[in-house]
C-alpha atoms as a PDB file:
ATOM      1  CA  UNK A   1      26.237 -20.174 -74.466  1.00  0.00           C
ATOM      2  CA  UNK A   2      29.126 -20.978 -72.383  1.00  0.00           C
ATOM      3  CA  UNK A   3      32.370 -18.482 -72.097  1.00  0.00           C
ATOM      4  CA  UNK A   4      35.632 -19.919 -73.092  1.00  0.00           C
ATOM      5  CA  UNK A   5      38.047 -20.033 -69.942  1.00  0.00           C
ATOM      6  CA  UNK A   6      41.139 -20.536 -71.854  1.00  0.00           C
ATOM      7  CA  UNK A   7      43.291 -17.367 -71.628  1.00  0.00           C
ATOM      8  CA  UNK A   8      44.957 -18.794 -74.919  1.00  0.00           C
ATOM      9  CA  UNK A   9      41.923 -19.014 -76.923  1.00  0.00           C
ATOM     10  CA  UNK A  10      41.088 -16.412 -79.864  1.00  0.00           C
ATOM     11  CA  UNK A  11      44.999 -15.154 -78.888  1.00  0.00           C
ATOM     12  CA  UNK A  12      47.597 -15.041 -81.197  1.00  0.00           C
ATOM     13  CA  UNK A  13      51.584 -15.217 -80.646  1.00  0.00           C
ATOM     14  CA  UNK A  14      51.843 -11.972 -81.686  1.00  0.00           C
ATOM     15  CA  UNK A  15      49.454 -10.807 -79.447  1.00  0.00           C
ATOM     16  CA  UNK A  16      51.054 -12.797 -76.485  1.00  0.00           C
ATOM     17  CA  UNK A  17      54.630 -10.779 -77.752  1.00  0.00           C
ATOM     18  CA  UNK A  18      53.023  -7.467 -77.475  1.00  0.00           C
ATOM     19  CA  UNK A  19      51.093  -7.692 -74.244  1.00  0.00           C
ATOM     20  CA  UNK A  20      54.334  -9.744 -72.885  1.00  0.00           C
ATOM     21  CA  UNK A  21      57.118  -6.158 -73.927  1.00  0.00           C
ATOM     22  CA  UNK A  22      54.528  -3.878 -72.587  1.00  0.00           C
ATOM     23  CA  UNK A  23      53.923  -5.672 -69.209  1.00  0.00           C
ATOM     24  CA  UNK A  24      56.943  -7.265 -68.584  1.00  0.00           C
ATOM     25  CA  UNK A  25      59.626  -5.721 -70.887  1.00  0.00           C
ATOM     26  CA  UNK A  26      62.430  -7.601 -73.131  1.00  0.00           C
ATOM     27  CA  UNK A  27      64.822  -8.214 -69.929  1.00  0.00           C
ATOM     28  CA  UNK A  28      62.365  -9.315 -67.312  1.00  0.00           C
ATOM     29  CA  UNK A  29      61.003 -11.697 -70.584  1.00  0.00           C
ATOM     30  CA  UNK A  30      64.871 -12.883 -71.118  1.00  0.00           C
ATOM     31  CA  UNK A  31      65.171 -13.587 -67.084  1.00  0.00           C
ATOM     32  CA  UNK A  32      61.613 -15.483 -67.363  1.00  0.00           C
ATOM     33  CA  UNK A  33      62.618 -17.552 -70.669  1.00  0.00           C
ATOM     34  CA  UNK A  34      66.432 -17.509 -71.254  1.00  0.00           C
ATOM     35  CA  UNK A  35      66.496 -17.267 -75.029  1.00  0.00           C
ATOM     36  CA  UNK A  36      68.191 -15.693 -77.692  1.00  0.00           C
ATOM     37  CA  UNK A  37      65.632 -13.470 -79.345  1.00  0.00           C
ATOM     38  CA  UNK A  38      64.914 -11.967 -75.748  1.00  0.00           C
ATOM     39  CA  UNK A  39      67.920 -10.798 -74.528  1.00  0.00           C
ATOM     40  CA  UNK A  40      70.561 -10.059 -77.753  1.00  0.00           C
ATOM     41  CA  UNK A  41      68.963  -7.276 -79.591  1.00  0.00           C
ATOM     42  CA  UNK A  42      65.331  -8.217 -78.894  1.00  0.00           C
ATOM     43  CA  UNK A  43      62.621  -7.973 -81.418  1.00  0.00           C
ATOM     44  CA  UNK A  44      58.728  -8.617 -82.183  1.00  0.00           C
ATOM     45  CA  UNK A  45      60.240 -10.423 -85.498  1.00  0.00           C
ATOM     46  CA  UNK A  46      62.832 -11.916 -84.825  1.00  0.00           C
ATOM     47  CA  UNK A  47      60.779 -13.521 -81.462  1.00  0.00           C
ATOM     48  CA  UNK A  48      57.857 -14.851 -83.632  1.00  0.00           C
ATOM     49  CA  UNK A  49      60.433 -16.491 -85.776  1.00  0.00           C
ATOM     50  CA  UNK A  50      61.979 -18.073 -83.354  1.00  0.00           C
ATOM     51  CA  UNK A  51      58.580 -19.556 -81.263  1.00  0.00           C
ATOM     52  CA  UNK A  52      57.193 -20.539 -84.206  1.00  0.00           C
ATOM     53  CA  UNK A  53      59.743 -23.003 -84.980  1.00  0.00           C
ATOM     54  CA  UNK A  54      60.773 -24.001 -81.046  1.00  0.00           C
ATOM     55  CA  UNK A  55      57.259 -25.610 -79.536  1.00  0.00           C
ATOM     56  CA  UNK A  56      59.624 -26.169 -76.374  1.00  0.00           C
ATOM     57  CA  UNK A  57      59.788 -22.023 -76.238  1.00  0.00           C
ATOM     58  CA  UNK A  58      56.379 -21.136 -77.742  1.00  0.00           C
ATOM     59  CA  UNK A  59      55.137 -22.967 -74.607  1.00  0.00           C
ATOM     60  CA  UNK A  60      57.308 -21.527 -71.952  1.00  0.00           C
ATOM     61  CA  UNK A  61      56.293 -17.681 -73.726  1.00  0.00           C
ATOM     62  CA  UNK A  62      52.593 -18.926 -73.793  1.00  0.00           C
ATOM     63  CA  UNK A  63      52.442 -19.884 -69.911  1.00  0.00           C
ATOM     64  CA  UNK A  64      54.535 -16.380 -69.223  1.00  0.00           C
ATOM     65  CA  UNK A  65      51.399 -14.774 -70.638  1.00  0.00           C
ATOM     66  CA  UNK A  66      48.906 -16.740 -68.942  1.00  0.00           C
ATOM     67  CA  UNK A  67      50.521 -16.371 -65.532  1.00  0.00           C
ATOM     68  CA  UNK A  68      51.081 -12.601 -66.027  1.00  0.00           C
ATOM     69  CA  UNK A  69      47.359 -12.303 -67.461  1.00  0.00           C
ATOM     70  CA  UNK A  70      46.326 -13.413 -64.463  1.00  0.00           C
ATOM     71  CA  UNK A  71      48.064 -11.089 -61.943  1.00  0.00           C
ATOM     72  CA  UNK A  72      46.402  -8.051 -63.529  1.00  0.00           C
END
């Protein structure tokens, strides 16, 4: 059986969110992807409102995660 590669895969946003805060922080998260929800009043909910309804961001958090994944 071959082992999916994708960092993405079995992930979810929320997942992405909290790993993102813990490793990165809100501010160095607003610096990375200038958005709203990152850097006025920052929140888990109000962020997976947002990226659920902005593919354009959701993509942007998503490869944030992926290159940060990889550096640990």
């Amino acid at each position: 059986m071959e082992k999916n590669k994708d960092p993405l895969h079995g992930v979810t946003l929320l997942m992405i969110l909290e790993f993102l805060v813990q490793h990165c922080g809100w501010s160095e998260m607003g610096r990375a992807v200038d958005i709203r929800c990152f850097n006025h009043e920052p929140s888990i909910k109000s962020s997976l409102h947002f990226l659920r309804r902005t593919p354009w961001a959701r993509k942007a958090v998503e490869k944030l995660y992926v290159v940060t994944w990889r550096e640990m």
